[in-house]
C-alpha atoms as a PDB file:
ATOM      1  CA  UNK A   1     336.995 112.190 179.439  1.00  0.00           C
ATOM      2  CA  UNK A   2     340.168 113.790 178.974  1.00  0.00           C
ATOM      3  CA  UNK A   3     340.160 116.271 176.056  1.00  0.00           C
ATOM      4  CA  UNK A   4     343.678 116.469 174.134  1.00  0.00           C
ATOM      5  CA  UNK A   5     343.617 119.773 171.630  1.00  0.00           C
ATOM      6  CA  UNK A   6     346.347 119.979 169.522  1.00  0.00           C
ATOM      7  CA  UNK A   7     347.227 122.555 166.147  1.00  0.00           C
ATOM      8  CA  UNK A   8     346.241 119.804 163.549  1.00  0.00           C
ATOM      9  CA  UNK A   9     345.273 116.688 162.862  1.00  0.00           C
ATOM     10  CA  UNK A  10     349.353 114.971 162.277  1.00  0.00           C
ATOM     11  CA  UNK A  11     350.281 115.851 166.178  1.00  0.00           C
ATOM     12  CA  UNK A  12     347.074 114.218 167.025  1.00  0.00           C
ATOM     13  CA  UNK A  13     347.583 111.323 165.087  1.00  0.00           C
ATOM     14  CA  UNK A  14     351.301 110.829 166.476  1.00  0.00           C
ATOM     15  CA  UNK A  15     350.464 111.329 170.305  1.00  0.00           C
ATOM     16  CA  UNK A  16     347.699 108.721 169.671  1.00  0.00           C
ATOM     17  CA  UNK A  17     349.787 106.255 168.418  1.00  0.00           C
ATOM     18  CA  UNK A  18     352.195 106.966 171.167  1.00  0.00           C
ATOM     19  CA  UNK A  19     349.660 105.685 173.325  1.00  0.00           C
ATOM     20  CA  UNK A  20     349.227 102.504 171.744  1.00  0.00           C
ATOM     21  CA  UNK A  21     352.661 101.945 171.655  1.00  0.00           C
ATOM     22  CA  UNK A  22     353.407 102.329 175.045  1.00  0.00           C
ATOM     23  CA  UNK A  23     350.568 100.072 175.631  1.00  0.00           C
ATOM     24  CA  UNK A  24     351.714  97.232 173.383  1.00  0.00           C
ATOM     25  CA  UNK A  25     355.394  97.672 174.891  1.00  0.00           C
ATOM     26  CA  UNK A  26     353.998  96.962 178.230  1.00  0.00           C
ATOM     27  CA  UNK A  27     351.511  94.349 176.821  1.00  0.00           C
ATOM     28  CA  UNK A  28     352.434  92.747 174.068  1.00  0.00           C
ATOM     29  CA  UNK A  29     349.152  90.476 173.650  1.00  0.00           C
ATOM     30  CA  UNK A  30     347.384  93.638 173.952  1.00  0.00           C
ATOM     31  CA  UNK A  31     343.978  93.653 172.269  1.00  0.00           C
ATOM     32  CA  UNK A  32     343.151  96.136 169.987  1.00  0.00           C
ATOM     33  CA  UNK A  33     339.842  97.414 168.507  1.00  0.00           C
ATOM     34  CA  UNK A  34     340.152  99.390 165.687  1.00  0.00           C
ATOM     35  CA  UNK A  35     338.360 101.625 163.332  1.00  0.00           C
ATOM     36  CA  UNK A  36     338.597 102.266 159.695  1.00  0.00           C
ATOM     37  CA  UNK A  37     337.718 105.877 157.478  1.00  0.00           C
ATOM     38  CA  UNK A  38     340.227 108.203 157.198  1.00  0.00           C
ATOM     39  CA  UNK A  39     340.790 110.105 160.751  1.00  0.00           C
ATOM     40  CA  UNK A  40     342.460 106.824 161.962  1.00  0.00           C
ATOM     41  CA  UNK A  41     344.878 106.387 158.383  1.00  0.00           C
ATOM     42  CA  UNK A  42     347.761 109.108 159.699  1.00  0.00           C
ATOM     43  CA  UNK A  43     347.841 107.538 163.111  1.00  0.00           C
ATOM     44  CA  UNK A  44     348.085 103.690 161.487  1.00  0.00           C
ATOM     45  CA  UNK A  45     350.487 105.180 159.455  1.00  0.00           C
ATOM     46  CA  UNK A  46     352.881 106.056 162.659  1.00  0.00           C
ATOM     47  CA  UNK A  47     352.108 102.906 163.859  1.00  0.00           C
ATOM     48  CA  UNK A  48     353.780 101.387 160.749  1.00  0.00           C
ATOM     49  CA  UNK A  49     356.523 103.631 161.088  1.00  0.00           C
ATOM     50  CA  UNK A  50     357.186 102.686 164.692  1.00  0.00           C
ATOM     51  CA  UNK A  51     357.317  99.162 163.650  1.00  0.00           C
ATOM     52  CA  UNK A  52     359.857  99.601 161.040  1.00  0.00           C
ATOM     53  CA  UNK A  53     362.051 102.015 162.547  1.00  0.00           C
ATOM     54  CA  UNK A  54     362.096 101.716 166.620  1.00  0.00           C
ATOM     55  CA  UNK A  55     360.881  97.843 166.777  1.00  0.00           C
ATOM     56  CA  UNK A  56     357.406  98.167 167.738  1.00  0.00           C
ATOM     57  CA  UNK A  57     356.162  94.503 167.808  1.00  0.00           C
ATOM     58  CA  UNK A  58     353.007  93.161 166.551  1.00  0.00           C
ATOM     59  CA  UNK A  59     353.658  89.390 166.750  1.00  0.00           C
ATOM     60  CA  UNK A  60     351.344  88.581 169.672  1.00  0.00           C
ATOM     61  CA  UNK A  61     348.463  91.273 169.344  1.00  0.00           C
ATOM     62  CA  UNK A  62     345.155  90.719 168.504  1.00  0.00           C
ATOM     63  CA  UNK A  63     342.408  93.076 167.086  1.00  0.00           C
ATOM     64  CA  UNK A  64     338.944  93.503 166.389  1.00  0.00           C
ATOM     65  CA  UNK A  65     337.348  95.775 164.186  1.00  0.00           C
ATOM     66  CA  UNK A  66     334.072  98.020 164.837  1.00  0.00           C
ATOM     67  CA  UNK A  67     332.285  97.387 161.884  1.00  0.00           C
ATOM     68  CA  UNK A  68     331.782  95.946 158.003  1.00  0.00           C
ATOM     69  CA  UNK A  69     329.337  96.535 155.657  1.00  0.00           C
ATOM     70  CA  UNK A  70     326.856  93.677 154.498  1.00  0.00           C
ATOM     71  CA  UNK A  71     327.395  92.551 151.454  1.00  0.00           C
ATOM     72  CA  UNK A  72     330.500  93.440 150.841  1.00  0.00           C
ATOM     73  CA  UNK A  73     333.014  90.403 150.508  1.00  0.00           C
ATOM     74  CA  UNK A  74     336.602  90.591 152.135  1.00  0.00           C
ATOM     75  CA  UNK A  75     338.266  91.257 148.798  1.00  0.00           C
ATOM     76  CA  UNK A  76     335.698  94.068 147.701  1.00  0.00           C
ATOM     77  CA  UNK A  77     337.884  97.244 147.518  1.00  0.00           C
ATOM     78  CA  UNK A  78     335.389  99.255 149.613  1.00  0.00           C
ATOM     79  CA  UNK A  79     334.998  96.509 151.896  1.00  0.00           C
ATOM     80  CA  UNK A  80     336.782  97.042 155.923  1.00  0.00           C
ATOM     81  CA  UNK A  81     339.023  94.323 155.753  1.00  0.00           C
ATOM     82  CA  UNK A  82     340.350  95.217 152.281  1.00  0.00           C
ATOM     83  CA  UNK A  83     341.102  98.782 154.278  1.00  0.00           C
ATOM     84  CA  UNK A  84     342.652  97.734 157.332  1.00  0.00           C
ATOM     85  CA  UNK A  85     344.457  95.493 154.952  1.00  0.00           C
ATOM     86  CA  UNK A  86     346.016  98.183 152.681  1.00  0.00           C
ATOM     87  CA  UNK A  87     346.579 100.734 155.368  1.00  0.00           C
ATOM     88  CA  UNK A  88     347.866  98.601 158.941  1.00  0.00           C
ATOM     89  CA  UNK A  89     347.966  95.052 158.489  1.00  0.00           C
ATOM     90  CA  UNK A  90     350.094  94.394 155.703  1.00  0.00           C
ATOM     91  CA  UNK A  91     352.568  96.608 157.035  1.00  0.00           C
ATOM     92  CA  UNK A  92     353.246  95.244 160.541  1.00  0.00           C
ATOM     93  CA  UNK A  93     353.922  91.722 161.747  1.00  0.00           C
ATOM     94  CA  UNK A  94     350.331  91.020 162.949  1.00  0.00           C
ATOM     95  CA  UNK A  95     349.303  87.952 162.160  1.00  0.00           C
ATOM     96  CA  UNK A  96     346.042  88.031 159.657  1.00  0.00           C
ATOM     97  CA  UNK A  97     344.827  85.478 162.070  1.00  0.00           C
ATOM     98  CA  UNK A  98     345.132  87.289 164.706  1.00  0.00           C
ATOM     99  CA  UNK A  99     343.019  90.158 163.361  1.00  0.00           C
ATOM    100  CA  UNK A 100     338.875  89.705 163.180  1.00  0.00           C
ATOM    101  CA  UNK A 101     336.031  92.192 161.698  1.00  0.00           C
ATOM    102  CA  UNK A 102     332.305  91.281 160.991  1.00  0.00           C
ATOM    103  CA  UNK A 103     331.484  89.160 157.990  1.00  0.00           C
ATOM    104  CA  UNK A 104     329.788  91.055 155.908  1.00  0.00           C
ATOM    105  CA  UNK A 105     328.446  87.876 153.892  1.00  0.00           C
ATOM    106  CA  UNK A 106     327.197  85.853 156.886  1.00  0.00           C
ATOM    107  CA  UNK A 107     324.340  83.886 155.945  1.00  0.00           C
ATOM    108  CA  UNK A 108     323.426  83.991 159.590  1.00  0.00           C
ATOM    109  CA  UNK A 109     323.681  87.500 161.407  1.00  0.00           C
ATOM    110  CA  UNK A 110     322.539  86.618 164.527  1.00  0.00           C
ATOM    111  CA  UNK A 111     324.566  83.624 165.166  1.00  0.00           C
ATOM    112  CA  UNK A 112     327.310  85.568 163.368  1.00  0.00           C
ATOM    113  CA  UNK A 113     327.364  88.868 166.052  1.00  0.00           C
ATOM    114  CA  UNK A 114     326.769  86.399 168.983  1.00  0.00           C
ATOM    115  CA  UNK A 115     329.712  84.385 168.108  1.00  0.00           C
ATOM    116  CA  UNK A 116     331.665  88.011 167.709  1.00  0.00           C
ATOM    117  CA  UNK A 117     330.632  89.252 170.985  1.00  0.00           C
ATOM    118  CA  UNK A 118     331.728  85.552 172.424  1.00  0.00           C
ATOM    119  CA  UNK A 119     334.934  86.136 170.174  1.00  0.00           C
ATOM    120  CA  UNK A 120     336.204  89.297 172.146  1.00  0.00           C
ATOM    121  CA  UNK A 121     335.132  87.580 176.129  1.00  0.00           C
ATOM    122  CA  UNK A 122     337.303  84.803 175.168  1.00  0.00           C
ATOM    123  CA  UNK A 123     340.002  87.507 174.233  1.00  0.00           C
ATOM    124  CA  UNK A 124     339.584  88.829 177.407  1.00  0.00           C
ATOM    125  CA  UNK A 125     338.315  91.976 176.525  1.00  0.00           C
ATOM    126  CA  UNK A 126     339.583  95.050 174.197  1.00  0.00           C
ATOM    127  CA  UNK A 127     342.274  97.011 176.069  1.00  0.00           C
ATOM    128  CA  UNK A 128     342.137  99.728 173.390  1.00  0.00           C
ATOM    129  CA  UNK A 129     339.493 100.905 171.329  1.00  0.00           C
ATOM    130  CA  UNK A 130     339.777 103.055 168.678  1.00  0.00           C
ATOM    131  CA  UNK A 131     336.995 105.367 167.245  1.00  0.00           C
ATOM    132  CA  UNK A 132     336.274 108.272 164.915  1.00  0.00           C
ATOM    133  CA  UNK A 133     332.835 109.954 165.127  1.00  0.00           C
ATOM    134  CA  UNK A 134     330.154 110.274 162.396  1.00  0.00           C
ATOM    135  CA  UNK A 135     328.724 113.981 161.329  1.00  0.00           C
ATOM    136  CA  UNK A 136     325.751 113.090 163.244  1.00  0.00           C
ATOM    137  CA  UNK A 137     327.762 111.556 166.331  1.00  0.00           C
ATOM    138  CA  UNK A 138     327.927 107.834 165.555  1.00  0.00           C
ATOM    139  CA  UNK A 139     330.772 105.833 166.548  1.00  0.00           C
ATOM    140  CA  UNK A 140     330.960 102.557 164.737  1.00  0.00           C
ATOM    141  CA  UNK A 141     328.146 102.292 162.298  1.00  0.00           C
ATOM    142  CA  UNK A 142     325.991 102.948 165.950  1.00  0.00           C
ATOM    143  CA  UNK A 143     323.930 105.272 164.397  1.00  0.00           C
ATOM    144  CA  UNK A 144     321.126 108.173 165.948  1.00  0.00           C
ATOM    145  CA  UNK A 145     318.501 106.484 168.499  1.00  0.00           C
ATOM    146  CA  UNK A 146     320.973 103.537 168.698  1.00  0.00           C
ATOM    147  CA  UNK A 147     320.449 101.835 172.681  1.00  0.00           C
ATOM    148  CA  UNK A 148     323.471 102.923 174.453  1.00  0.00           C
ATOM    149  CA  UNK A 149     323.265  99.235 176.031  1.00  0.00           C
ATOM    150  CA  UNK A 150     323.768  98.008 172.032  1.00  0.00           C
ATOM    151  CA  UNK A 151     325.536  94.805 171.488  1.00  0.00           C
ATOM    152  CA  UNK A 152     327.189  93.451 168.045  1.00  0.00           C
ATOM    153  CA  UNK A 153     324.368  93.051 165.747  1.00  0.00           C
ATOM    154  CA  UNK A 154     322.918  94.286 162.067  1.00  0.00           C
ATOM    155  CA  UNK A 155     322.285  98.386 161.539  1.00  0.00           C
ATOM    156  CA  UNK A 156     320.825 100.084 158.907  1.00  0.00           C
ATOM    157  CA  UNK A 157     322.997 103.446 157.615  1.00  0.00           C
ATOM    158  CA  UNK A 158     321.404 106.755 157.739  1.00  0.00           C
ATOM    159  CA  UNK A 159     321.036 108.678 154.219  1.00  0.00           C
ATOM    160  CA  UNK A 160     323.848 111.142 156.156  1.00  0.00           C
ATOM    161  CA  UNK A 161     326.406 108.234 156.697  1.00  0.00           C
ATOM    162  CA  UNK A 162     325.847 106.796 153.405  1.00  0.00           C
ATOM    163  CA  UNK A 163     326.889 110.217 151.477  1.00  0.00           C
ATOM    164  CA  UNK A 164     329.640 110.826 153.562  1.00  0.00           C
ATOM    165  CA  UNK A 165     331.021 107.036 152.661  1.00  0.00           C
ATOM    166  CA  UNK A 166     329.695 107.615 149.641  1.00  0.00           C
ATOM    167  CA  UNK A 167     333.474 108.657 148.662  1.00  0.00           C
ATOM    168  CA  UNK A 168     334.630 105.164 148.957  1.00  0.00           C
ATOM    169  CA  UNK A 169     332.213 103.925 146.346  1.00  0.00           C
ATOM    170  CA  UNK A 170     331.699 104.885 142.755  1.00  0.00           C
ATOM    171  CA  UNK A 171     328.438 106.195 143.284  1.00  0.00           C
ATOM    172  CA  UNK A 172     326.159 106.660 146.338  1.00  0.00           C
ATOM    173  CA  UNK A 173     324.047 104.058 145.087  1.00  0.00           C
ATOM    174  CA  UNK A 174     326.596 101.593 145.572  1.00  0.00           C
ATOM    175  CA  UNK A 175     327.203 102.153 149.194  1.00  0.00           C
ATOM    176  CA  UNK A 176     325.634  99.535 151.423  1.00  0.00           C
ATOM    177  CA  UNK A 177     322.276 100.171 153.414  1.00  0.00           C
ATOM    178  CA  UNK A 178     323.223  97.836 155.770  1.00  0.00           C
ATOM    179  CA  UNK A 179     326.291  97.008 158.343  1.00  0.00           C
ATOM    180  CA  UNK A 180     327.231  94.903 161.400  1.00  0.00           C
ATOM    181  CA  UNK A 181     328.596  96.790 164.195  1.00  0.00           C
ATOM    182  CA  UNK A 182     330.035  96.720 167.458  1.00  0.00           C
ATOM    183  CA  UNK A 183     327.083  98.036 169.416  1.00  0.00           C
ATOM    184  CA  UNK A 184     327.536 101.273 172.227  1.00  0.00           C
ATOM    185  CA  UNK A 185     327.536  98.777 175.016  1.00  0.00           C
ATOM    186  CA  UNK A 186     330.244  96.609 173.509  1.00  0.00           C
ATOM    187  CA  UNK A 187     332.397 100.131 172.849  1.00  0.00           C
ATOM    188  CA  UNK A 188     331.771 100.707 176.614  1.00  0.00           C
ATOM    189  CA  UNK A 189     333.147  97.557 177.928  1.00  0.00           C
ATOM    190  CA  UNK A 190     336.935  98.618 176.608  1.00  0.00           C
ATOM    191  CA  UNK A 191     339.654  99.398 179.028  1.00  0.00           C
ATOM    192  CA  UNK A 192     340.112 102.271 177.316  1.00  0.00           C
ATOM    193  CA  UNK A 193     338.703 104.200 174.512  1.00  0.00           C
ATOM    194  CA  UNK A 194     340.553 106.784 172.082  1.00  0.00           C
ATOM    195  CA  UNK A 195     338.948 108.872 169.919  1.00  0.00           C
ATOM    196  CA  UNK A 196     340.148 110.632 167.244  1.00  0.00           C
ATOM    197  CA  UNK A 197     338.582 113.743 165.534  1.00  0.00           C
ATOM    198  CA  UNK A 198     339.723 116.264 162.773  1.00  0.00           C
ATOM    199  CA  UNK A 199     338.329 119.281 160.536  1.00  0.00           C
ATOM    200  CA  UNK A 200     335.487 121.883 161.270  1.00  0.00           C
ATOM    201  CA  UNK A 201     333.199 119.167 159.894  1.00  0.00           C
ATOM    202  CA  UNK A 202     333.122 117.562 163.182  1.00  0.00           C
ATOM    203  CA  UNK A 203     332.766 119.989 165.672  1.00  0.00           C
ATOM    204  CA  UNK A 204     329.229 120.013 166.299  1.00  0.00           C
ATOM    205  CA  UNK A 205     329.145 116.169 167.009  1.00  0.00           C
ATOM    206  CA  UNK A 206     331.891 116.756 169.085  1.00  0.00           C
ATOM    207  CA  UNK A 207     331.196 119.435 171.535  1.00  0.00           C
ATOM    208  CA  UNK A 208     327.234 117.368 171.680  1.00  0.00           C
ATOM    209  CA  UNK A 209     329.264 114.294 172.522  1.00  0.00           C
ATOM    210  CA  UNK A 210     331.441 116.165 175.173  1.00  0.00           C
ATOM    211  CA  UNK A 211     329.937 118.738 176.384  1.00  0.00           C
ATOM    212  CA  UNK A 212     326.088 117.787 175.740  1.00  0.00           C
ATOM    213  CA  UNK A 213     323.940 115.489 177.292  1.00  0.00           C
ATOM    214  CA  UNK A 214     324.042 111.950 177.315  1.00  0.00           C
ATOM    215  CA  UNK A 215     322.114 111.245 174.548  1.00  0.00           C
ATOM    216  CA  UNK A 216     321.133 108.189 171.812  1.00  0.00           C
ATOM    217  CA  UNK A 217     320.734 111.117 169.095  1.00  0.00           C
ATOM    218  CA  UNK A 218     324.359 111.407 169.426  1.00  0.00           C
ATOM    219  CA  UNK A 219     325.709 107.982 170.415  1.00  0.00           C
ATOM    220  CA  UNK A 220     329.329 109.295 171.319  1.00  0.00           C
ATOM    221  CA  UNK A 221     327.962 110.875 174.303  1.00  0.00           C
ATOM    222  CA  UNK A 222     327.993 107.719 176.018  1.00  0.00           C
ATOM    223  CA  UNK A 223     331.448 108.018 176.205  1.00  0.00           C
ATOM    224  CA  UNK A 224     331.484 110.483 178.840  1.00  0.00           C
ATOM    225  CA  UNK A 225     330.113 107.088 181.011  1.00  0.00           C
ATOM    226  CA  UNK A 226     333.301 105.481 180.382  1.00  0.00           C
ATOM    227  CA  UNK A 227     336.280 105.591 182.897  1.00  0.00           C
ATOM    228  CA  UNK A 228     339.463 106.111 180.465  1.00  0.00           C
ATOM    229  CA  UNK A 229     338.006 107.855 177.284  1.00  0.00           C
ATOM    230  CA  UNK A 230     340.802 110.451 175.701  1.00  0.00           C
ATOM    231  CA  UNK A 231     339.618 112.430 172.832  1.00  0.00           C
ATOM    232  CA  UNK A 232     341.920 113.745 170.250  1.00  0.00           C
ATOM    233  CA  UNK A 233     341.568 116.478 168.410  1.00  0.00           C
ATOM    234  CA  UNK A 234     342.993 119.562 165.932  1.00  0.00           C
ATOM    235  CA  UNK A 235     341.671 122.932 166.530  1.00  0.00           C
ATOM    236  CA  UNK A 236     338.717 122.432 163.672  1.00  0.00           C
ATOM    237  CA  UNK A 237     337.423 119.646 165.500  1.00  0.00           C
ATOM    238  CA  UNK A 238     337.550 121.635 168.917  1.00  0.00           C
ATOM    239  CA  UNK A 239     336.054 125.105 167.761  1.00  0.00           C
ATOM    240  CA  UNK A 240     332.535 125.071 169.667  1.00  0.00           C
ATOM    241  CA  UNK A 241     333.792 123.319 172.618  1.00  0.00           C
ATOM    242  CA  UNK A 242     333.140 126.279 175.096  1.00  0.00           C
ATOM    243  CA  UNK A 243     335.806 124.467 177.468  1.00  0.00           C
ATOM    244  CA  UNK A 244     338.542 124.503 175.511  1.00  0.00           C
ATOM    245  CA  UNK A 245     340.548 126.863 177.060  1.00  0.00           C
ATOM    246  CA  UNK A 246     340.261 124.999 180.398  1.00  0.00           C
ATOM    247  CA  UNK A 247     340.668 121.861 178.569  1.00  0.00           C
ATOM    248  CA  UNK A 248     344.083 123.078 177.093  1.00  0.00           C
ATOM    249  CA  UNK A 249     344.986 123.819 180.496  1.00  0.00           C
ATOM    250  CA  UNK A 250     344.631 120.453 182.000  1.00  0.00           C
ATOM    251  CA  UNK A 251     346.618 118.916 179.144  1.00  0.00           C
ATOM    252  CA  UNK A 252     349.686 121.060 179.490  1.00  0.00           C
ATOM    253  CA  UNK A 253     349.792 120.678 183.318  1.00  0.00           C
ATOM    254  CA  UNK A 254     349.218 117.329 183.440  1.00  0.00           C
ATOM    255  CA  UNK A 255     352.498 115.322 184.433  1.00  0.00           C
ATOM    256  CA  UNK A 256     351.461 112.507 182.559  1.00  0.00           C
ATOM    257  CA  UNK A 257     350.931 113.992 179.319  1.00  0.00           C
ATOM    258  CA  UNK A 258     354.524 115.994 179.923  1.00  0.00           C
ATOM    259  CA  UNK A 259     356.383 112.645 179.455  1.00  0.00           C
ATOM    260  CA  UNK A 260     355.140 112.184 175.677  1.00  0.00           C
ATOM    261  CA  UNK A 261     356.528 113.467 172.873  1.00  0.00           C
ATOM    262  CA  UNK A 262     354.581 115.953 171.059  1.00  0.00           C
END
């Protein structure tokens, strides 16, 4: 893992989407998985700025997202393709068939997460994956005691997960039980994973998922079993990290990170 601390959340965001643009400029069939919630909205937001302003090119990419909840049709306005809608896809050149997520209103979710899984082989893989992390540590809707060997496949929400969605809804009793999700093993199998974290809120899942054991009680621990994982965060998100320091330290002296701007 390499562990990017920065003074908030907005520099985050921007050297994250630096990333992916370099990416896509040197690939531009590059294959994105994405995330939805709100960490991710100020980097997609760069993203659409780099496409108006400096020419960043969508045209050939493809993406696939983590999650969706069941139940929820496309055009719901809590549903995850109405959100990556709104805040990335209507703004950049992608074309919406080019971009997948789960069907929440499969009729068939077995057949349904098979055929996703076979969806992203035949893509060739994800080259990027993005992910925010859950109170309790989840990434995607992989919540506690999920297998770290998970594929794509049905999951029911924790009472936790539900409340903190439960902004999105009217009511908590109107957020989902239920989801399809990219499981931990699928995550794994990414080129490269970035994950984005902001706001005292998430600092104990994140110093468990970096600095703890490898654990299924906090599935973004398996992450520190991938080969390219880079973890962004603001100084909230890195408070109980007893590393820090040292992990500051290996960001500023490293002479790949010195070519970005910050």
């Amino acid at each position: 893992m390499e562990i990017i601390i920065l003074p908030d959340s907005q520099k985050a965001s921007r050297l994250c989407a630096e990333v992916i643009d370099r990416a896509i400029r040197a690939k531009p069939d590059l294959v994105l998985g994405l995330a939805t919630g709100s960490t991710p909205v100020p980097m997609y937001r760069d993203l659409i700025r780099r496409h108006r302003e400096e020419g960043l090119d969508f045209s050939k990419v493809r993406s696939f997202n983590l999650d969706e909840y069941l139940g929820l049709p496309p055009d719901h306005p809590a549903s995850y393709r109405r959100f990556m809608d709104e805040q990335l896809f209507d703004h950049i050149n992608i074309p919406k068939s080019s971009t997948r997520l789960p069907d929440g209103m499969t009729k068939d979710i077995a057949a349904h997460c098979a055929a996703y899984e076979a969806e992203i082989r035949a893509a060739g893989g994800i080259d990027i994956q993005v992910l925010g992390i859950g109170s309790d540590g989840h990434i995607g809707f992989n919540e506690p005691s999920s297998s770290l060997a998970s594929r794509t496949r049905m999951q029911t929400l924790t009472l936790q997960t539900r409340q903190d969605n439960s902004r999105f809804f009217d009511k908590l009793e109107d957020v989902p039980f239920g989801c399809l999700t990219m499981g931990i093993g699928t995550i794994l199998e990414s080129r490269m994973t970035v994950l984005l974290a902001f706001g005292e809120g998430k600092s104990d899942a994140i110093a468990g998922a970096i600095e703890g054991p490898v654990t299924a009680m906090n599935p973004a621990s398996a992450l520190q079993l991938h080969p390219d994982t880079r973890v962004f965060l603001d100084e909230a998100a890195a408070g109980k990290l007893k590393l820090r320091s040292y992990y500051r330290e290996s960001f500023e002296r490293s002479p790949y990170w010195q070519s970005f701007k910050i």
